[in-house]
Protein backbone atom coordinates (compact mmCIF):
# COMPACT_ATOMS: atom_id res chain seq x y z
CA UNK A 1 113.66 -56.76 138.11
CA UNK A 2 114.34 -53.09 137.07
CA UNK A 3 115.13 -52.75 133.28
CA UNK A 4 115.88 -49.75 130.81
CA UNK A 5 115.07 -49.56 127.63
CA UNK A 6 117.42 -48.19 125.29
CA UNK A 7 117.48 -46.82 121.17
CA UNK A 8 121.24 -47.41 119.80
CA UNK A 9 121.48 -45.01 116.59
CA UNK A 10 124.77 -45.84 114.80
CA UNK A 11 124.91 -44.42 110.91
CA UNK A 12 121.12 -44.78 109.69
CA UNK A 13 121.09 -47.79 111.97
CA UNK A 14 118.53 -48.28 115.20
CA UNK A 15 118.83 -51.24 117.52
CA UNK A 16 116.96 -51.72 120.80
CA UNK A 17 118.30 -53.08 123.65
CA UNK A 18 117.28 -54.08 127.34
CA UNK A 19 119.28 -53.40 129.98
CA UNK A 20 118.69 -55.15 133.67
CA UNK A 21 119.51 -53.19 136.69
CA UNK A 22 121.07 -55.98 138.03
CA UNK A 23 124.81 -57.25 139.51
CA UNK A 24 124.84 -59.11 136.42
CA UNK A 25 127.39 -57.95 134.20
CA UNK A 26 126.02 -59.69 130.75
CA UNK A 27 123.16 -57.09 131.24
CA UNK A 28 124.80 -54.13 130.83
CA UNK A 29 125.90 -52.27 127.34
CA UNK A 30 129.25 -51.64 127.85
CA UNK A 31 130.88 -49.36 125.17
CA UNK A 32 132.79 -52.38 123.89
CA UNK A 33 129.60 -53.68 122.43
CA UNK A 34 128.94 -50.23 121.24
CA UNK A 35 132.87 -49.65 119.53
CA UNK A 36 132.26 -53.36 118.00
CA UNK A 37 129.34 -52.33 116.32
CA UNK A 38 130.18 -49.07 114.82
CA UNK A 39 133.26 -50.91 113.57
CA UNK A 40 131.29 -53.44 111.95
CA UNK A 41 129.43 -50.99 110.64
CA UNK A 42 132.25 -48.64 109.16
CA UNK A 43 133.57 -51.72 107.89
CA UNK A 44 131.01 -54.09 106.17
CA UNK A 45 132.06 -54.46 103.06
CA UNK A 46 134.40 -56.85 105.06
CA UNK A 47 132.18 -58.62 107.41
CA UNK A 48 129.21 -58.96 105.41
CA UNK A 49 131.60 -62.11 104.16
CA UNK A 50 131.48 -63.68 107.15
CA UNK A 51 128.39 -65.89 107.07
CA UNK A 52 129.14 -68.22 109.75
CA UNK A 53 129.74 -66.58 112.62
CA UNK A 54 129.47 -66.92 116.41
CA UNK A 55 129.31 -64.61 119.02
CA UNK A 56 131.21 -65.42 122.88
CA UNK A 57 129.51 -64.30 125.65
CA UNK A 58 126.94 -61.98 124.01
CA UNK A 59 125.01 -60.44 126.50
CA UNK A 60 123.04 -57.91 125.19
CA UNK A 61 124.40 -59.13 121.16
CA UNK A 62 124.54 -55.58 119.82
CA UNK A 63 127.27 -56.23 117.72
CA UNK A 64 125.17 -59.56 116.44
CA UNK A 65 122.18 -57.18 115.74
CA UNK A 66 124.50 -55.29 113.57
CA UNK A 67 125.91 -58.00 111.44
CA UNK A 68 122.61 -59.67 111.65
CA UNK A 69 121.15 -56.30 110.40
CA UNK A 70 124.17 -56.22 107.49
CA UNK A 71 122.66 -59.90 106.24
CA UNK A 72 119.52 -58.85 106.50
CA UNK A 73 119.57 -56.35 103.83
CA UNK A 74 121.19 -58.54 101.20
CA UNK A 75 118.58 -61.15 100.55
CA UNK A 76 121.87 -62.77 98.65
CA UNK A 77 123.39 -64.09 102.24
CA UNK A 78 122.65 -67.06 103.40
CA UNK A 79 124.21 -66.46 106.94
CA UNK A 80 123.99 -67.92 110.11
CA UNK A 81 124.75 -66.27 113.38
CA UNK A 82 125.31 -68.22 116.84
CA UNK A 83 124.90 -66.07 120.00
CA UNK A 84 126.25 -67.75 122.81
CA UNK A 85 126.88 -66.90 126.29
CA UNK A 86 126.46 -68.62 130.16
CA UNK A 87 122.79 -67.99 130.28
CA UNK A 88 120.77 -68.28 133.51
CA UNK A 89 117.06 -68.26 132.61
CA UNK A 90 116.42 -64.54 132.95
CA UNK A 91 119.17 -63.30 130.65
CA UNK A 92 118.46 -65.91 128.56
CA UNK A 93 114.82 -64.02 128.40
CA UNK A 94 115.88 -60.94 127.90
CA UNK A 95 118.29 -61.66 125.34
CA UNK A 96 114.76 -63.20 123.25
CA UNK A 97 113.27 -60.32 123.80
CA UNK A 98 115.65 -58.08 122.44
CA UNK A 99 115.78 -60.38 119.25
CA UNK A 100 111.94 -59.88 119.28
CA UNK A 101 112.35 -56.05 119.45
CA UNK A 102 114.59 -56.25 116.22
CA UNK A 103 112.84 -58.76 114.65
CA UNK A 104 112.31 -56.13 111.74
CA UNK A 105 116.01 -55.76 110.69
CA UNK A 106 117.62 -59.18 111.68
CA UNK A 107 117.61 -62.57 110.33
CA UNK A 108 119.05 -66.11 111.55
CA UNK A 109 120.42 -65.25 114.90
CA UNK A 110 120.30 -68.14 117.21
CA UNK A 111 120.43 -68.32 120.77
CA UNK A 112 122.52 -71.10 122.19
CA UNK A 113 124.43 -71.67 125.82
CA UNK A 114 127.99 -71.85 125.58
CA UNK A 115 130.79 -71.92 128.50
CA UNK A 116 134.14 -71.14 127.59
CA UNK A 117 135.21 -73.23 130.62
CA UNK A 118 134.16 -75.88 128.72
CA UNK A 119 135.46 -77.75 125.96
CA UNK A 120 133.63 -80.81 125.46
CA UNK A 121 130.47 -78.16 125.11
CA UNK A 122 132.18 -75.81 122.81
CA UNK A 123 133.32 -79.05 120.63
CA UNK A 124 129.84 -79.85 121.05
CA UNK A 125 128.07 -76.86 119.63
CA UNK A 126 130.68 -76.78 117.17
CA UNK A 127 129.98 -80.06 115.73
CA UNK A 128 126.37 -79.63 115.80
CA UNK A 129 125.90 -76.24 113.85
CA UNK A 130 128.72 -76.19 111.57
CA UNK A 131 129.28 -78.06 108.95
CA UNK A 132 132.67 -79.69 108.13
CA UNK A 133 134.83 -78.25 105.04
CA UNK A 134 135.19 -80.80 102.67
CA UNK A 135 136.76 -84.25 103.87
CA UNK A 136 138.62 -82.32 106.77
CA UNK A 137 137.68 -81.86 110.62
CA UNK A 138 137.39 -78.03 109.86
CA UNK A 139 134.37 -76.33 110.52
CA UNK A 140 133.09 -74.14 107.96
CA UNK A 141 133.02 -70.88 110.59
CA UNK A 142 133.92 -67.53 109.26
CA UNK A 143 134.13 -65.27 112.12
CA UNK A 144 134.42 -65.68 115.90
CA UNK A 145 134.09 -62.50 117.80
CA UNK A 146 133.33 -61.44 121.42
CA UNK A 147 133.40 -57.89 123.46
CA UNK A 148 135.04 -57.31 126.54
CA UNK A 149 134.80 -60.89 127.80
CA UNK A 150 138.42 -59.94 129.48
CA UNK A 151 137.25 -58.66 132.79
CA UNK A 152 137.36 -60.80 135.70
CA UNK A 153 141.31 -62.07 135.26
CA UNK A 154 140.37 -65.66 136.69
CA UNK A 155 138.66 -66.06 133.42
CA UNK A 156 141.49 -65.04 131.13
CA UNK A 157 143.29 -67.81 130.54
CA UNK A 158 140.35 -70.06 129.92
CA UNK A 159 139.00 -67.57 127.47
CA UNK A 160 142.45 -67.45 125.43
CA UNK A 161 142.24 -71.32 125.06
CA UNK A 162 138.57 -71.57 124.08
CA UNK A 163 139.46 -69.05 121.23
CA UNK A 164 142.80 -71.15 120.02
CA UNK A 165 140.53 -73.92 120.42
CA UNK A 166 138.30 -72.71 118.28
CA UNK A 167 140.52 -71.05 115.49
CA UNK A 168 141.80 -74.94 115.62
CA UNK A 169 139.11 -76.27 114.49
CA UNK A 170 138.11 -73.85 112.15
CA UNK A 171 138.66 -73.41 108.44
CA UNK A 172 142.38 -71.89 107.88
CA UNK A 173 140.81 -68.64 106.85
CA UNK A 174 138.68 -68.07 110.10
CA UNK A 175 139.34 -65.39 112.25
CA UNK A 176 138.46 -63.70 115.67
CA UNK A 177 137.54 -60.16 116.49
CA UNK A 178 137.49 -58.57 120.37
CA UNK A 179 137.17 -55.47 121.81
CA UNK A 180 139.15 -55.09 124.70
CA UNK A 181 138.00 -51.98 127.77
CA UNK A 182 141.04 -51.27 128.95
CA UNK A 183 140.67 -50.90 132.83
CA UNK A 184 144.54 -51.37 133.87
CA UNK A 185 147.65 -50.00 131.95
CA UNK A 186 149.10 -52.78 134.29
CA UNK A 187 147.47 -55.67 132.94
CA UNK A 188 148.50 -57.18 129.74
CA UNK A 189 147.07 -59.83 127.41
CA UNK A 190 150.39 -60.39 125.50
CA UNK A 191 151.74 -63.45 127.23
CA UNK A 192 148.70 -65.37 127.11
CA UNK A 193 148.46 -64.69 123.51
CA UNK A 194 152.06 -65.55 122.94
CA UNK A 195 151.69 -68.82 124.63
CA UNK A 196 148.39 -69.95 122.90
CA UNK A 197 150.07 -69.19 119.52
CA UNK A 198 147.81 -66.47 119.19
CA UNK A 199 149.00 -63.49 116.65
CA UNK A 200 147.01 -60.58 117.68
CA UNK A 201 147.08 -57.54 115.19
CA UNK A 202 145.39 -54.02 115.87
CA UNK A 203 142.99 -53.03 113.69
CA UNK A 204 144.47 -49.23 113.95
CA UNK A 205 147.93 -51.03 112.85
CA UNK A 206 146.17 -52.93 109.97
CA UNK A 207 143.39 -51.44 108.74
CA UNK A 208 140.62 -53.66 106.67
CA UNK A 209 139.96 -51.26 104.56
CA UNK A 210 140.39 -47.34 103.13
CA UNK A 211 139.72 -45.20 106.25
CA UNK A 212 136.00 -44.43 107.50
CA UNK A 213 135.25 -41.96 109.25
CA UNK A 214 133.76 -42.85 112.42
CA UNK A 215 129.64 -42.15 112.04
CA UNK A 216 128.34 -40.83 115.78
CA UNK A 217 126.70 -42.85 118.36
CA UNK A 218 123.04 -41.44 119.66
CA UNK A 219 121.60 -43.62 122.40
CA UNK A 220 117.81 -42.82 123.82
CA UNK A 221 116.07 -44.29 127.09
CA UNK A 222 112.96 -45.21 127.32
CA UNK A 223 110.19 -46.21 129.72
CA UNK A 224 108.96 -50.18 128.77
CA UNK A 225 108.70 -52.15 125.65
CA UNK A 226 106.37 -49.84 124.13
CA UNK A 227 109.11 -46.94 123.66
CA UNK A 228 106.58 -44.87 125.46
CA UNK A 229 109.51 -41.73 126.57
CA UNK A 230 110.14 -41.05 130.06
CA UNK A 231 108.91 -37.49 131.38
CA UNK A 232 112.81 -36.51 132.55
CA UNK A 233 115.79 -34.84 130.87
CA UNK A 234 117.29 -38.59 130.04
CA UNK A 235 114.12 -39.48 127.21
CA UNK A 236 116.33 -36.84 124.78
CA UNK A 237 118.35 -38.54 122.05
CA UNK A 238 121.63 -37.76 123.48
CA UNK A 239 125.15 -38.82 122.02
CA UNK A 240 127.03 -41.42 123.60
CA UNK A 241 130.78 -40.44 124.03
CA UNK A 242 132.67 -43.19 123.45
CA UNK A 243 136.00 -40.88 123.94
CA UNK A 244 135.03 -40.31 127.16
CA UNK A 245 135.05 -44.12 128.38
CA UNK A 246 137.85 -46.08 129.49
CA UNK A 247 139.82 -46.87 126.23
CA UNK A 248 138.42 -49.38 124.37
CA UNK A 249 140.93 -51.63 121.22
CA UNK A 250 139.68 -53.12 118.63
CA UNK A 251 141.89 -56.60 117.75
CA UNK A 252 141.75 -59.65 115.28
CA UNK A 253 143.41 -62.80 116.04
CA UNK A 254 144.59 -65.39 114.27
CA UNK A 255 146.97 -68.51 114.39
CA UNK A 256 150.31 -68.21 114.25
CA UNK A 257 151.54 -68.99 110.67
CA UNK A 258 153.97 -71.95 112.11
CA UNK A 259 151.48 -73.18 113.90
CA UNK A 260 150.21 -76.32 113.13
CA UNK A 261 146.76 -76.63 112.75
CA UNK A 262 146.15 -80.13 111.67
């Protein structure tokens, strides 16, 4: 299967990725992945708090590289990151060898299967690599996040109740992060939000922190694992433009206050 090899430069950051010319979407770095990432970069003094964290339907895990990357520097953080998705065995593959490409700037990332269409497994993986907070049923998990997992709207609804589900049986103080491509000016997320008892907040609206300005985005292509450069115009650093996308958001959600967690 036909793959490209990419360099994402973000700040003084570089992450490598593999991308598979395939019909599988998961494959593919969509600028999602890349906005989540230079957010989590602008704003780390925020997320380099969130030591448990797990990643829905990471794909390529670029924004996992970054926070992993964050952790990685401190040698204070004891962190654990859980990068989850509905692997079949060759994205499963590539997705280790990505890991192995960073393994110079990223600690504790772990790869585990997770469906969102299924409870009993997310309640499952929850159990097993979390522990509980105290004498409660809470999980001690800090950050749930996911990019652009809104795209096929059969899946929408099931998505929305894996993250309430989640958030549920989470610490009080948990919280989830998405970045949403919008493709439709048609198609809203509100109701299913609304009815989940989901409060979902821009992060344009609320901001985590004093203003950042945004650091550019290079990305670079390259031949094979080896980073040998192609002999064609595309082996230049170029920048990537997220402006010129489809919009991409960036949310959090959280529980309703009145809603009962327990």
């Amino acid at each position: 299967m036909e793959c490209n090899y990419s360099k994402i430069y973000i700040a003084d950051k570089e992450f490598k990725v593999i991308q598979m010319l395939d019909k599988n979407y998961g494959c593919f770095l969509w600028p999602s992945a890349v906005e989540t990432c230079l957010n989590i970069l602008k704003y780390k003094r925020f997320f380099e708090t969130k030591l448990n964290t797990l990643e829905l339907g990471c794909g390529l895990a670029l924004p996992s590289l970054s926070l992993s990357n964050i952790f990685a520097n401190n040698s204070s953080f004891h962190c654990k990151l859980l990068l989850t998705d509905k692997f079949e065995n060759f994205t499963k593959h590539n997705l280790e060898k990505i890991l192995h490409l960073n393994k110079e700037s990223i600690i504790n990332c772990n790869i585990l299967h997770l469906d969102y269409n299924d409870l009993n497994l997310v309640d499952e993986t929850l159990t097993k690599n979390f522990v509980n907070v105290g004498d409660t049923n809470k999980i001690d998990l800090d950050l749930l996040f996911f990019t652009d997992l809104y795209y096929d709207k059969s899946d929408f609804e099931n998505i929305t109740i894996c993250i309430r589900y989640i958030l549920q049986r989470s610490k009080p103080e948990a919280i989830c992060y998405f970045c949403y491509q919008e493709r439709s000016c048609k198609r809203s997320l509100n109701h299913l939000f609304d009815i989940n008892n989901l409060e979902v907040i821009s992060i344009e609206a609320d901001a985590l922190e004093e203003r950042i300005p945004s650091f550019p985005v290079f990305i670079e292509d390259f031949q094979d694992e080896t980073f040998a450069k192609k002999k064609s115009l595309y082996s230049k650093k170029r920048i990537y433009d997220l402006h010129g996308k489809e919009s991409c958001h960036f949310f959090y959600v959280r529980l309703k206050k009145l809603y009962n967690r327990n």
